[in-house]
PDB file of N, CA and C in Angstrom:
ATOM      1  N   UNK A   1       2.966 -32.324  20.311  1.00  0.00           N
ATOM      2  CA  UNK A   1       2.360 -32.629  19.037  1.00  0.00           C
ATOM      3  C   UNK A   1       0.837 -32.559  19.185  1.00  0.00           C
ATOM      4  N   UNK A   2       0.487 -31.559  18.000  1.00  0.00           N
ATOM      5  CA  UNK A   2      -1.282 -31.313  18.345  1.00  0.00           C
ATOM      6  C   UNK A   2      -1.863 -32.983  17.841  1.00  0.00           C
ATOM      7  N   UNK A   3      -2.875 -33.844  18.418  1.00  0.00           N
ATOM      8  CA  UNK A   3      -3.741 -34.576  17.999  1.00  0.00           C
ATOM      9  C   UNK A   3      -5.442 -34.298  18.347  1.00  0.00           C
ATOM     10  N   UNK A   4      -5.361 -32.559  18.655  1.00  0.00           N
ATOM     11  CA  UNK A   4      -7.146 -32.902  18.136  1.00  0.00           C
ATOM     12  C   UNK A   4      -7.466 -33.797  17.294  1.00  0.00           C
ATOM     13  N   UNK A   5      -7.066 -34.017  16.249  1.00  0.00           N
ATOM     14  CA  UNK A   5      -7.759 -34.311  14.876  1.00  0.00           C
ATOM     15  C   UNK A   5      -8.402 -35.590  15.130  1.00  0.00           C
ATOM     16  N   UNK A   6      -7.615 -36.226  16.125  1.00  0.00           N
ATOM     17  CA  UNK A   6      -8.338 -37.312  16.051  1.00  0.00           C
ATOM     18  C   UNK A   6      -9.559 -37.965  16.786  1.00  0.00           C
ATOM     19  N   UNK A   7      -9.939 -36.588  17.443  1.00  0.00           N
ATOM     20  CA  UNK A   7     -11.381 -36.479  17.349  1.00  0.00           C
ATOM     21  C   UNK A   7     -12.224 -36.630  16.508  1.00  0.00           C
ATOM     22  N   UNK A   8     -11.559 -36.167  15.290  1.00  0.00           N
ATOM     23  CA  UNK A   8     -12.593 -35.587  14.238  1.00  0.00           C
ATOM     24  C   UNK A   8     -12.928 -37.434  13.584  1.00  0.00           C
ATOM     25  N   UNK A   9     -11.885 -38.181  14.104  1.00  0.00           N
ATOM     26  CA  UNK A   9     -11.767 -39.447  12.730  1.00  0.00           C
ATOM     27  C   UNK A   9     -13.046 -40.574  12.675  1.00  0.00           C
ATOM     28  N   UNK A  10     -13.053 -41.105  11.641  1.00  0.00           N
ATOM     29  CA  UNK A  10     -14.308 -42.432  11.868  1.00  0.00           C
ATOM     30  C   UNK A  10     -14.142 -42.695  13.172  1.00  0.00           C
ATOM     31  N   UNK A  11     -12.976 -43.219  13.585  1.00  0.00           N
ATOM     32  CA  UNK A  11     -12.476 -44.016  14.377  1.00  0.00           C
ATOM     33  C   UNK A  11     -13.382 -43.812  15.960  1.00  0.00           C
ATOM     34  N   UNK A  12     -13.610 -42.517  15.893  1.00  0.00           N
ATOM     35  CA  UNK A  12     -13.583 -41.947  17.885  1.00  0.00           C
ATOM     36  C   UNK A  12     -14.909 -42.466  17.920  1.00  0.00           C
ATOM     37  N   UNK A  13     -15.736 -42.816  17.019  1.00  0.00           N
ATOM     38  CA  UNK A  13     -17.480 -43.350  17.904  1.00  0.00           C
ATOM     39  C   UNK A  13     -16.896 -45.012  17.572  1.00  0.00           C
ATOM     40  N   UNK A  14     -15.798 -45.780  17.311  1.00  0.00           N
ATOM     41  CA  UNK A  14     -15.809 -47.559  17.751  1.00  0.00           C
ATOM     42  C   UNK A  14     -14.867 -47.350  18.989  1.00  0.00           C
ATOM     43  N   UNK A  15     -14.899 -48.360  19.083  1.00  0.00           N
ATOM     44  CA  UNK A  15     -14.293 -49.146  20.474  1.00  0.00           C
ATOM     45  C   UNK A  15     -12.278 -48.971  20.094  1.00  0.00           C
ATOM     46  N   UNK A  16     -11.577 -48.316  20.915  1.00  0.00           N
ATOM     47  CA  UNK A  16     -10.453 -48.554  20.476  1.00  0.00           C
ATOM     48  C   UNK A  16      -9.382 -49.907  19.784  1.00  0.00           C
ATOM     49  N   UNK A  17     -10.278 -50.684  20.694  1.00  0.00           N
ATOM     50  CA  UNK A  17      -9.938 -52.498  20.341  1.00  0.00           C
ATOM     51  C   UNK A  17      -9.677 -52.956  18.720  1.00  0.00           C
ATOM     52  N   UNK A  18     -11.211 -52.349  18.109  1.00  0.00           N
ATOM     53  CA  UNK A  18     -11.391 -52.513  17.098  1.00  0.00           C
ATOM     54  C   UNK A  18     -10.398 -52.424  16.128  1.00  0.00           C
ATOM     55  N   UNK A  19      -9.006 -51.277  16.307  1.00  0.00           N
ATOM     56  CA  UNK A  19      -8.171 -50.998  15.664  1.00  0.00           C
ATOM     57  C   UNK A  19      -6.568 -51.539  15.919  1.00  0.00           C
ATOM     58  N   UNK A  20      -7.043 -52.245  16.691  1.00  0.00           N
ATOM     59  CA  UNK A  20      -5.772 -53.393  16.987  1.00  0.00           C
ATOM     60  C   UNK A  20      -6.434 -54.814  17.252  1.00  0.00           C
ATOM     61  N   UNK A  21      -6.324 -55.360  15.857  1.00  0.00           N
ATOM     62  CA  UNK A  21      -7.297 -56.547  15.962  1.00  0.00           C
ATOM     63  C   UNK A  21      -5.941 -57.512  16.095  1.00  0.00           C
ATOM     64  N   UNK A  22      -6.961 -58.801  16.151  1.00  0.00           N
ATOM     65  CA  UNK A  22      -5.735 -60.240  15.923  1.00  0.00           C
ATOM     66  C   UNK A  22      -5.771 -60.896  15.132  1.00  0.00           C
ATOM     67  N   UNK A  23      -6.766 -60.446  14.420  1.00  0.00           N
ATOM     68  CA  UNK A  23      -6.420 -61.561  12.464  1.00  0.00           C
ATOM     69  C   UNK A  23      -6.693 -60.483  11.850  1.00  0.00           C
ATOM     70  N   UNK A  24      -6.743 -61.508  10.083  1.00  0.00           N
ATOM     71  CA  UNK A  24      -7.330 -60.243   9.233  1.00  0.00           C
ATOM     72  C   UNK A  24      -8.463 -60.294   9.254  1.00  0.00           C
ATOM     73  N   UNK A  25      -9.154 -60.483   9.790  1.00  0.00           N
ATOM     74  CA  UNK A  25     -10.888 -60.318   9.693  1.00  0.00           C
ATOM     75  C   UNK A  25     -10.939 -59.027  10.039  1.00  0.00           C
ATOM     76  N   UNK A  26     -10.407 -58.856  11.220  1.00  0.00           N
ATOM     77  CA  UNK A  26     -10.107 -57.489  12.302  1.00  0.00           C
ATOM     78  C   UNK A  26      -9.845 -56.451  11.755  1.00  0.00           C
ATOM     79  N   UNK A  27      -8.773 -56.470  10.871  1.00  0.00           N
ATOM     80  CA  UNK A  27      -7.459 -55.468   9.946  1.00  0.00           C
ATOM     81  C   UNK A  27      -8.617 -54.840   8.744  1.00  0.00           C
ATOM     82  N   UNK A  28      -9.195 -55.916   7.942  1.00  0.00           N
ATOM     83  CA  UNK A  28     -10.430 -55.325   7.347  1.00  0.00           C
ATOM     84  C   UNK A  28     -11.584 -54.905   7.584  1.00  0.00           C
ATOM     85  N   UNK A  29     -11.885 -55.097   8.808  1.00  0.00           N
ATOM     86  CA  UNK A  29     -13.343 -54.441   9.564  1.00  0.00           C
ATOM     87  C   UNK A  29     -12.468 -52.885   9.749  1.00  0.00           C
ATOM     88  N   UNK A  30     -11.273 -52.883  10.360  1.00  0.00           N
ATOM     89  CA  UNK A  30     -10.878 -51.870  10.501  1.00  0.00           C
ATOM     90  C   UNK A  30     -10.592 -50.848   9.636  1.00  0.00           C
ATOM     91  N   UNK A  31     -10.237 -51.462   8.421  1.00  0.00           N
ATOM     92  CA  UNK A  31      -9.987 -50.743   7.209  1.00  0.00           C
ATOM     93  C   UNK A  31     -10.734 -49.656   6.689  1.00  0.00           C
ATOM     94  N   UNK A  32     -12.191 -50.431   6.910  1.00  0.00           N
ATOM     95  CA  UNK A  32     -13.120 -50.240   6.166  1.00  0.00           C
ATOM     96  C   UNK A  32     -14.223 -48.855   6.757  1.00  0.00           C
ATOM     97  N   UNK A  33     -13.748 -48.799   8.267  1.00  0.00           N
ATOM     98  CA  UNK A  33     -13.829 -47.840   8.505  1.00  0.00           C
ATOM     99  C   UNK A  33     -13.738 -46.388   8.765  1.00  0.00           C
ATOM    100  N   UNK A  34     -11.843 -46.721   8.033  1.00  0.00           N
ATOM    101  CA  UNK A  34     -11.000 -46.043   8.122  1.00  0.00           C
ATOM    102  C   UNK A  34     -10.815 -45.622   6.830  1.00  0.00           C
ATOM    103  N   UNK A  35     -12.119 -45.791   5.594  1.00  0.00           N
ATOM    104  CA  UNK A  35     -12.487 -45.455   4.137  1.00  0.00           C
ATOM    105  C   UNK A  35     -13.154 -43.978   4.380  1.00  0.00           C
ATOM    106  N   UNK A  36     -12.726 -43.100   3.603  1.00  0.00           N
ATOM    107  CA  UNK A  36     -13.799 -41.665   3.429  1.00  0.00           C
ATOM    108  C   UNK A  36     -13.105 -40.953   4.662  1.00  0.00           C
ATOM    109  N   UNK A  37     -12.548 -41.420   5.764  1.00  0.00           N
ATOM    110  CA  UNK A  37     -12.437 -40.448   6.832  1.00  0.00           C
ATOM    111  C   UNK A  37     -11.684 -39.274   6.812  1.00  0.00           C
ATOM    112  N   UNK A  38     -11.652 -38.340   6.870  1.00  0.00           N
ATOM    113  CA  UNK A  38     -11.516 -36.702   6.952  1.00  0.00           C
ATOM    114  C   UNK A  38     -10.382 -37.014   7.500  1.00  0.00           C
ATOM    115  N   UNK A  39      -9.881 -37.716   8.015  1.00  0.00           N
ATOM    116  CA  UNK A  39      -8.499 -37.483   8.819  1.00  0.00           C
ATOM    117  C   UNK A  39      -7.424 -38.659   8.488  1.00  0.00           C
ATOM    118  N   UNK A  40      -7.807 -39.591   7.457  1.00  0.00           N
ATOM    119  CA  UNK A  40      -7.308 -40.597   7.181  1.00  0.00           C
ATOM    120  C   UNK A  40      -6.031 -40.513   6.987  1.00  0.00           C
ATOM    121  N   UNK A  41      -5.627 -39.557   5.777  1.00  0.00           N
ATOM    122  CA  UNK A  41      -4.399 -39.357   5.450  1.00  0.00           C
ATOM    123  C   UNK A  41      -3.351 -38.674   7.016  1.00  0.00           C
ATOM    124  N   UNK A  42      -3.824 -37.839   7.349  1.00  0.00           N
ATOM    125  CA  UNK A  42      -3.275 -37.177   8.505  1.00  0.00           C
ATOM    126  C   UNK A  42      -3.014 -38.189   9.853  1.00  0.00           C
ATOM    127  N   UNK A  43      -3.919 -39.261   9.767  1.00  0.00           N
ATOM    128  CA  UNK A  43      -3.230 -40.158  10.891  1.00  0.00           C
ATOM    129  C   UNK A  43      -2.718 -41.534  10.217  1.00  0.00           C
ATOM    130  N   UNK A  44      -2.584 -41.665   9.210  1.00  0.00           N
ATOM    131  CA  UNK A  44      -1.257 -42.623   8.601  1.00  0.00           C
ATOM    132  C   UNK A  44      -0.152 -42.011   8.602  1.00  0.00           C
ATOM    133  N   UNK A  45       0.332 -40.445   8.269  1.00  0.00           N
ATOM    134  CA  UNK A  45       1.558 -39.935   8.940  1.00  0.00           C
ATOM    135  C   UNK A  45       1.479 -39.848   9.511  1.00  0.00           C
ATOM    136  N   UNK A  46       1.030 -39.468  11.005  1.00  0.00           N
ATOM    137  CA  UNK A  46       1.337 -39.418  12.450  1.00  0.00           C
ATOM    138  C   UNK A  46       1.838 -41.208  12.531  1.00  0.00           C
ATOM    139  N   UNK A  47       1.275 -42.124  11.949  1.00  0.00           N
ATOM    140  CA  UNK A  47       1.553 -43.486  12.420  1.00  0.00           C
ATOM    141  C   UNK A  47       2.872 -43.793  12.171  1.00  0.00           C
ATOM    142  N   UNK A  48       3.159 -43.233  10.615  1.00  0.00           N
ATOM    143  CA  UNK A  48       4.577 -43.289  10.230  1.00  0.00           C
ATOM    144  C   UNK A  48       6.012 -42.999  11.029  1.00  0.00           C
ATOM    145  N   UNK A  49       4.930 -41.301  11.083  1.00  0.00           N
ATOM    146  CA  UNK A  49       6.511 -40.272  11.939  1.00  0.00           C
ATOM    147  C   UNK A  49       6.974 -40.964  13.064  1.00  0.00           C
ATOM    148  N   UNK A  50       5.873 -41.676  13.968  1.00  0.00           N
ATOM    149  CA  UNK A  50       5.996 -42.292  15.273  1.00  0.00           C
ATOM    150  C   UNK A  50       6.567 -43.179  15.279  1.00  0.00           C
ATOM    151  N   UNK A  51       6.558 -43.338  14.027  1.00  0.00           N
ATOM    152  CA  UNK A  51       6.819 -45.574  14.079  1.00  0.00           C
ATOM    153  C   UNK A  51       5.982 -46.393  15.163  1.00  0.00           C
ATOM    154  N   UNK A  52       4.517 -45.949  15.256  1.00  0.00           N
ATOM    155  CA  UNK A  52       3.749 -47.079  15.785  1.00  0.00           C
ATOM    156  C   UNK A  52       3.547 -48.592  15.404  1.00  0.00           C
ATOM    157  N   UNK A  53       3.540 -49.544  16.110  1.00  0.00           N
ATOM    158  CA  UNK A  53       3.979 -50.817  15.162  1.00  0.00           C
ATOM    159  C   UNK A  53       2.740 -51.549  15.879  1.00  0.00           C
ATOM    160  N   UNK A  54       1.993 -51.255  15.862  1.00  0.00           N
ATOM    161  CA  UNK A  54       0.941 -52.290  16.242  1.00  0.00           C
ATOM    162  C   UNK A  54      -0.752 -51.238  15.847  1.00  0.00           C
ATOM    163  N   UNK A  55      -1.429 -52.125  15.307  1.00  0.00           N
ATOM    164  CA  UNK A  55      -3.157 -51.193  15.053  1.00  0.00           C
ATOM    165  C   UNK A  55      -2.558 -50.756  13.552  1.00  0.00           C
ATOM    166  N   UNK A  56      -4.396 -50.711  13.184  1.00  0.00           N
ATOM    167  CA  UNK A  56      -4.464 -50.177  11.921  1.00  0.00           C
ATOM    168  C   UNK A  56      -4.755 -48.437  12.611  1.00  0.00           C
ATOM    169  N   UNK A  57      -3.972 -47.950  11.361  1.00  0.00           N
ATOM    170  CA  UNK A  57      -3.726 -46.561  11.081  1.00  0.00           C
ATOM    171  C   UNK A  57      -4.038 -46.205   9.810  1.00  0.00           C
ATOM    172  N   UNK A  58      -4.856 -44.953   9.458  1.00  0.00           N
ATOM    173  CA  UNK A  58      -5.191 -44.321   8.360  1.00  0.00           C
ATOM    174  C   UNK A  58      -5.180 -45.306   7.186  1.00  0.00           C
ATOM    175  N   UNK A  59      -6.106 -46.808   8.022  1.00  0.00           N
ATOM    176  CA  UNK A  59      -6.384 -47.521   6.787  1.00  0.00           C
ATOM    177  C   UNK A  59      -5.339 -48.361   6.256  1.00  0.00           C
ATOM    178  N   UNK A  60      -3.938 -47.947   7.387  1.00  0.00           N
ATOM    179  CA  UNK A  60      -2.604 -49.218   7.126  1.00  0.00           C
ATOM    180  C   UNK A  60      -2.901 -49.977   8.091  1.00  0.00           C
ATOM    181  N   UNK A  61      -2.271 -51.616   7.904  1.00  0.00           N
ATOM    182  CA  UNK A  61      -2.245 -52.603   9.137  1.00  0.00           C
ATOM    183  C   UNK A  61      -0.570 -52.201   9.023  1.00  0.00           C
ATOM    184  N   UNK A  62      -0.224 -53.116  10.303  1.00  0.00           N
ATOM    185  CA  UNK A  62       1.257 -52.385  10.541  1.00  0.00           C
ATOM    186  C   UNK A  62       1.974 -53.246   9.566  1.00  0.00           C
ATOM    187  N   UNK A  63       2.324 -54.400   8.733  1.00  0.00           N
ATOM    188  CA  UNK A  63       2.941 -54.797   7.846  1.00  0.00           C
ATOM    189  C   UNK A  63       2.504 -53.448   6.539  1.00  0.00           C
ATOM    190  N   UNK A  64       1.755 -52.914   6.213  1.00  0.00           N
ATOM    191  CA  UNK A  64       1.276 -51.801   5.093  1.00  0.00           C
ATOM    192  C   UNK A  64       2.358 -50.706   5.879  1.00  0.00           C
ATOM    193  N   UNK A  65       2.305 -50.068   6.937  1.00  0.00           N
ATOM    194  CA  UNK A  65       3.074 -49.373   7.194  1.00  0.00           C
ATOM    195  C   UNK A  65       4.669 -49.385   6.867  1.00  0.00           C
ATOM    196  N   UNK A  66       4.951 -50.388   7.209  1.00  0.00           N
ATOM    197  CA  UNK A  66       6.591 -51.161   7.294  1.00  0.00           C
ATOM    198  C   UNK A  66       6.844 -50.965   5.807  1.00  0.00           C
ATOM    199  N   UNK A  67       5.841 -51.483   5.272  1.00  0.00           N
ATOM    200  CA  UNK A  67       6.199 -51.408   3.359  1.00  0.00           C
ATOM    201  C   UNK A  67       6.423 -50.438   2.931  1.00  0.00           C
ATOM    202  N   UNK A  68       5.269 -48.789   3.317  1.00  0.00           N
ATOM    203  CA  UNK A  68       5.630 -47.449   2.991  1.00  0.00           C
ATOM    204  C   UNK A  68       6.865 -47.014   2.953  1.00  0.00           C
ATOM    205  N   UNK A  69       7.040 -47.506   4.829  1.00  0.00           N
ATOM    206  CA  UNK A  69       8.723 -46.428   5.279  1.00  0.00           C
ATOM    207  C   UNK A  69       9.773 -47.262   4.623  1.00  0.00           C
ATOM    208  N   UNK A  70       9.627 -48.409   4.050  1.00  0.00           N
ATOM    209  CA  UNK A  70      10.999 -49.174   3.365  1.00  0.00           C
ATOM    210  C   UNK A  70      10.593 -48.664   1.904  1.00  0.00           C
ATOM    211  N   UNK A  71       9.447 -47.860   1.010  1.00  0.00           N
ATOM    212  CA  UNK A  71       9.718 -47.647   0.339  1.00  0.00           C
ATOM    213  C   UNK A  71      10.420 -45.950   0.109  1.00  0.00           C
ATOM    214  N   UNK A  72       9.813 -45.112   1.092  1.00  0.00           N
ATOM    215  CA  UNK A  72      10.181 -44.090   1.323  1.00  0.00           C
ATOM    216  C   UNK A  72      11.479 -44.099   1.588  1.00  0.00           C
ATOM    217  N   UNK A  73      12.280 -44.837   2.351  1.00  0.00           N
ATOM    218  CA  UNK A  73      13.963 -45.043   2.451  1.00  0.00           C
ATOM    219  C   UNK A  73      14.230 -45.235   1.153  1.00  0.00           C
ATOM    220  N   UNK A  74      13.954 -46.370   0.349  1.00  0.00           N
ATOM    221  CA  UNK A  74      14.710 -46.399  -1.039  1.00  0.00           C
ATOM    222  C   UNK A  74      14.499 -45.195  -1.907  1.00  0.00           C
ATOM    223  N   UNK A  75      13.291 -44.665  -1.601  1.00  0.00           N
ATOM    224  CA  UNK A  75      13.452 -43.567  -2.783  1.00  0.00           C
ATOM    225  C   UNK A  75      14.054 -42.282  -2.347  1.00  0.00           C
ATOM    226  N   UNK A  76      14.645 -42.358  -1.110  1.00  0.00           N
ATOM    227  CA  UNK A  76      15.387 -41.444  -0.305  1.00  0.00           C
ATOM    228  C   UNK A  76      16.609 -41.930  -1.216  1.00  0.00           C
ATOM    229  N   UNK A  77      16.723 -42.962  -0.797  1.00  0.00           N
ATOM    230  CA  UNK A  77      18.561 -43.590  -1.399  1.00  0.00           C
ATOM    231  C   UNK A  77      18.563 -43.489  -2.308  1.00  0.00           C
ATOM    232  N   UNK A  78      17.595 -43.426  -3.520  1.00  0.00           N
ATOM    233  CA  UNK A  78      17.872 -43.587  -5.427  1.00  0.00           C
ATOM    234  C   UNK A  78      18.276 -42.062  -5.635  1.00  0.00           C
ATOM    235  N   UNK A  79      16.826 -41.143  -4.548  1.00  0.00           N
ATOM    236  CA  UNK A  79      17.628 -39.827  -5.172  1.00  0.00           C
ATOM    237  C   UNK A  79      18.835 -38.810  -4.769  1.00  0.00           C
ATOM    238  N   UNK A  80      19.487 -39.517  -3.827  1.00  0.00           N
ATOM    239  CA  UNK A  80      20.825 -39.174  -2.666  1.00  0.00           C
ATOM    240  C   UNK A  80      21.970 -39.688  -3.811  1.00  0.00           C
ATOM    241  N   UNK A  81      21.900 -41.053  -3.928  1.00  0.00           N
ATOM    242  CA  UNK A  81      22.713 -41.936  -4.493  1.00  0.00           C
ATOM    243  C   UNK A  81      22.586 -41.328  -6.190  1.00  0.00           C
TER     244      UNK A  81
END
C-alpha cells in the first residue's frame, strides 16, 4: 500500500505524539491541525480501511471513526436489505 502521501500532510512537521493524545485537549489540538490539509480526506480512509483504533486521523479521534464505519455498515444493510 503506497503512503507517500503522508509526507505531504500537516501532520509530518509535529511530533508524532501529538496525534495520539490522552484527553480531549489533545484530540482538538490535533484536529485542528488536521483542518485545510491536502491529504486529510485520503488519510481518514486509510484510517478506516485499516481499522486503526488509536490517534487522530484525517481530523477523526478514534470514537469519530467507530461512528463512520457503524454508519457505513447500516447504510450497507438498508441498501442490501
Amino acid at each position: 500500500m503506497d503512503t507517500s502521501w503522508m509526507a505531504t500532510g500537516n501532520c509530518a512537521t509535529h511530533p508524532p505524539d501529538t496525534f495520539f493524545p490522552s484527553d480531549g485537549v489533545g484530540v482538538e489540538i490535533a484536529r485542528r491541525i488536521c483542518e485545510g490539509c491536502p491529504v486529510q480526506e485520503r488519510c481518514l480512509e486509510y484510517a478506516l480501511r485499516n481499522r486503526v483504533d488509536h490517534g487522530v486521523w484525517g481530523g477523526a479521534s478514534e470514537r469519530q471513526r467507530r461512528r463512520i464505519l457503524k454508519a457505513r455498515r447500516q447504510a450497507v444493510s438498508a441498501l442490501a436489505g
